[in-house]
N, C-alpha and C. Protein backbone atom coordinates (compact mmCIF):
# COMPACT_ATOMS: atom_id res chain seq x y z
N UNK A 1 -17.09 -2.31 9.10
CA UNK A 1 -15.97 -2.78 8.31
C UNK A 1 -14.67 -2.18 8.85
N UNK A 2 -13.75 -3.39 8.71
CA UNK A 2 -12.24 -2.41 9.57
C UNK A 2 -11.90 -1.78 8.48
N UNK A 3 -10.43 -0.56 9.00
CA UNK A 3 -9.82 0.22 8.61
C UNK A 3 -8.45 -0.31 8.44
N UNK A 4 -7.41 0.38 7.33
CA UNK A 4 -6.37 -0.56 6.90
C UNK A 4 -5.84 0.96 6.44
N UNK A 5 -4.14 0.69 6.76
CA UNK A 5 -3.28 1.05 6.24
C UNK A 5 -2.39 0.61 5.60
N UNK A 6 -1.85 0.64 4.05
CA UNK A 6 -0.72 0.16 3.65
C UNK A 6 0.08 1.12 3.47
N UNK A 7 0.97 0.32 3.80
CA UNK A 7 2.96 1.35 3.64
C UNK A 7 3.25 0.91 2.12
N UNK A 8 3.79 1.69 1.82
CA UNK A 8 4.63 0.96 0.72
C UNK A 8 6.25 1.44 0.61
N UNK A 9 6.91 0.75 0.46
CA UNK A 9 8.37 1.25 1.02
C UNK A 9 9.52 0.00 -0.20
N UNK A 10 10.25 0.96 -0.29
CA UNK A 10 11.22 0.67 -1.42
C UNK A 10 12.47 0.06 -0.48
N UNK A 11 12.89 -1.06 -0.90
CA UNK A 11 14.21 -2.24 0.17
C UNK A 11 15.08 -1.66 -0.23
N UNK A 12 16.35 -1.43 0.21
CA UNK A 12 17.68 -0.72 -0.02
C UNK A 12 18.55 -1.74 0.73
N UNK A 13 18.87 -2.48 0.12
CA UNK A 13 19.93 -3.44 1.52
C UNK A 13 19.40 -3.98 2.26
N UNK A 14 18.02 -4.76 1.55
CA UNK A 14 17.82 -5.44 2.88
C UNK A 14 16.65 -4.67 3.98
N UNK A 15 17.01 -3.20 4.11
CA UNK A 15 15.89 -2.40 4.95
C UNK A 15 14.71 -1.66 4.03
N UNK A 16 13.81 -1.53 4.52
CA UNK A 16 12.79 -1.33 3.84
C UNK A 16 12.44 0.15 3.86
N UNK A 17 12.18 1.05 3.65
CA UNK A 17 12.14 2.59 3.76
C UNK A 17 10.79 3.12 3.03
N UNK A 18 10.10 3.44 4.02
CA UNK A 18 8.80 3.84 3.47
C UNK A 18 8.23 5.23 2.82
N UNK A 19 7.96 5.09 1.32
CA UNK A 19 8.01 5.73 0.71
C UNK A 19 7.03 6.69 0.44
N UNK A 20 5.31 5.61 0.74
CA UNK A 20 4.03 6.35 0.87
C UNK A 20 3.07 5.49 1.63
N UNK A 21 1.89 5.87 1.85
CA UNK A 21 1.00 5.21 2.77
C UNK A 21 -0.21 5.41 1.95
N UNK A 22 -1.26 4.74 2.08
CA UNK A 22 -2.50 4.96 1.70
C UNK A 22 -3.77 4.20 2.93
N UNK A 23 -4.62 4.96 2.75
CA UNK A 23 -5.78 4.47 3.87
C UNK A 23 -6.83 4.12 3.14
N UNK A 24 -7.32 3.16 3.61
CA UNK A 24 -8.89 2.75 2.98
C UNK A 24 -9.19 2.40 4.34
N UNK A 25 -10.70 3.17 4.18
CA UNK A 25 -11.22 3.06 5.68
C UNK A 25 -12.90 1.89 5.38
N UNK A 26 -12.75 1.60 4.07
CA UNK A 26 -13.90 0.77 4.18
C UNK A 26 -13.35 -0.64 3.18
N UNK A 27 -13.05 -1.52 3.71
CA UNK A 27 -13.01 -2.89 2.78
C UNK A 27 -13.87 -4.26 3.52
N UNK A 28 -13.71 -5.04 2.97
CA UNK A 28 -14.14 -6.36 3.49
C UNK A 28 -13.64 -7.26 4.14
N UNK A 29 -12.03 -7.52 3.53
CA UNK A 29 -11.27 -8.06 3.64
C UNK A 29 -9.97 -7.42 3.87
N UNK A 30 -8.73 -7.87 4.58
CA UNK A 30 -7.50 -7.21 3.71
C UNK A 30 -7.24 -7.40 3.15
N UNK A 31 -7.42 -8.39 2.07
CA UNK A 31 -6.99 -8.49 0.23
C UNK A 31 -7.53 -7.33 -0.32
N UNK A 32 -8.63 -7.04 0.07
CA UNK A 32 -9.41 -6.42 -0.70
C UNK A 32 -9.03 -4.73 -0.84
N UNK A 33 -8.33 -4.46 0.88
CA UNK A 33 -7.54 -3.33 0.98
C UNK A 33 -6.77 -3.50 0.89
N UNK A 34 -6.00 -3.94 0.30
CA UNK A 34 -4.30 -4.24 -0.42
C UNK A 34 -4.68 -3.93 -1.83
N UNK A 35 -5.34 -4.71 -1.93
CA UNK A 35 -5.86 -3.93 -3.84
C UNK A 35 -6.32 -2.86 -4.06
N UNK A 36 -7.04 -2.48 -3.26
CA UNK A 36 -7.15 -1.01 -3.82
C UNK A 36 -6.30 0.09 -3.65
N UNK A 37 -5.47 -0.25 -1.94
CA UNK A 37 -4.46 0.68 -2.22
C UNK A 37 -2.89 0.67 -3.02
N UNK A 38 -3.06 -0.61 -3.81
CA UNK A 38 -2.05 -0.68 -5.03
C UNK A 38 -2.29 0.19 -6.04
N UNK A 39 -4.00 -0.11 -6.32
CA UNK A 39 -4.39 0.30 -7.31
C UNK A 39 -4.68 2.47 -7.25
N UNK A 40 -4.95 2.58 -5.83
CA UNK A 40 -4.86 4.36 -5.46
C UNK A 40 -3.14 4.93 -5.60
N UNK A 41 -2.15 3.72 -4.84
CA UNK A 41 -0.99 4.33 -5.00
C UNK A 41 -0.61 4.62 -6.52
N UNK A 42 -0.81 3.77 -7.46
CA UNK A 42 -0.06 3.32 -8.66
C UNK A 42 -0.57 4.79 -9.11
N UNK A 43 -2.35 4.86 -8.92
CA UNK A 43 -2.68 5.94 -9.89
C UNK A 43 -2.04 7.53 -9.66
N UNK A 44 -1.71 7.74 -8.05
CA UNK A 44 -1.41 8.77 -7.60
C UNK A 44 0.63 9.40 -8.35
N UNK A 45 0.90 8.02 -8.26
CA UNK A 45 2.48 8.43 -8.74
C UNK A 45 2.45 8.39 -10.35
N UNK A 46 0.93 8.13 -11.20
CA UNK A 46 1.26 7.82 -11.95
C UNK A 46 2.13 7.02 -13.19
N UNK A 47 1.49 5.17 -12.30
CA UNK A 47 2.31 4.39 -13.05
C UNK A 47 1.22 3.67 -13.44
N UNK A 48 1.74 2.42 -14.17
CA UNK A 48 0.68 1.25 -14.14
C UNK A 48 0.53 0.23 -13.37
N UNK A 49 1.72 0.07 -12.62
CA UNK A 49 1.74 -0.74 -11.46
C UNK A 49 2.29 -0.18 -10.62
N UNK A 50 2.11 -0.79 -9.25
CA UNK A 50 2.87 0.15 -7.44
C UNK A 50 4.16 -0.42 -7.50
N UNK A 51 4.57 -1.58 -8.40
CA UNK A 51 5.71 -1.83 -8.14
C UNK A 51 6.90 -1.26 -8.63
N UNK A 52 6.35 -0.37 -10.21
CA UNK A 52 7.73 0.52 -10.44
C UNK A 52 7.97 1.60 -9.79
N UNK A 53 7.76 1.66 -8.40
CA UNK A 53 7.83 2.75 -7.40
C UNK A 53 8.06 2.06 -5.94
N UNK A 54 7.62 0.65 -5.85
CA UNK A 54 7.77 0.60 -4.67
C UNK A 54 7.98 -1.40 -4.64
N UNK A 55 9.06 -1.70 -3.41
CA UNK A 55 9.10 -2.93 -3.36
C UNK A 55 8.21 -3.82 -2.87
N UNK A 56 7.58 -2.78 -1.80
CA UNK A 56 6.82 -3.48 -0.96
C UNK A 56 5.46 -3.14 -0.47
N UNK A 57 4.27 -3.80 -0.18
CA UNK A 57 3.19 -3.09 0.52
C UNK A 57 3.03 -4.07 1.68
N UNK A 58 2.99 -3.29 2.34
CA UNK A 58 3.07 -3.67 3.98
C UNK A 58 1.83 -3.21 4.84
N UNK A 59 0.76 -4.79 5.26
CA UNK A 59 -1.00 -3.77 5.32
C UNK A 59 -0.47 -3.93 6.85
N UNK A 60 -1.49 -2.69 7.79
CA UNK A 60 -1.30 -2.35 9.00
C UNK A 60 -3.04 -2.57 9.31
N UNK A 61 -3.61 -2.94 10.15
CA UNK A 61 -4.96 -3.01 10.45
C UNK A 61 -5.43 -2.01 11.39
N UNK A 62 -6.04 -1.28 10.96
CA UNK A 62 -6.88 -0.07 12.24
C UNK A 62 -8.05 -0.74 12.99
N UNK A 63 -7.67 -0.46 13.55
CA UNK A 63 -9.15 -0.14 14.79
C UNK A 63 -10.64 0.61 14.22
């Protein structure tokens, strides 16, 4: 199963500025690692969603 990184990074004007990262090294899909690392970021900053912290998740695919 591949490996996935998402950024998540807050837009300021247009540029995007990355705020945190999360790794999931086992999914199926990349939907599937996009959701969970919404769902690891959200819990880590302690929100209910990744979005009152962040604009964007941006997946990166590992090797």
């Amino acid at each position: 199963m591949p490996n996935y990184r998402i950024d998540f990074a807050k837009e300021i004007l247009g540029v995007p500025f990355t705020i945190g990262s999360v790794e999931i090294h086992r999914a199926r899909d990349p939907e599937r690692a996009r959701r969970a690392a919404e769902l690891r970021f959200a819990r880590q900053h302690g929100v209910g969603d990744w979005r009152e912290r962040a604009d964007l998740a941006l997946l990166i695919p590992r090797g």
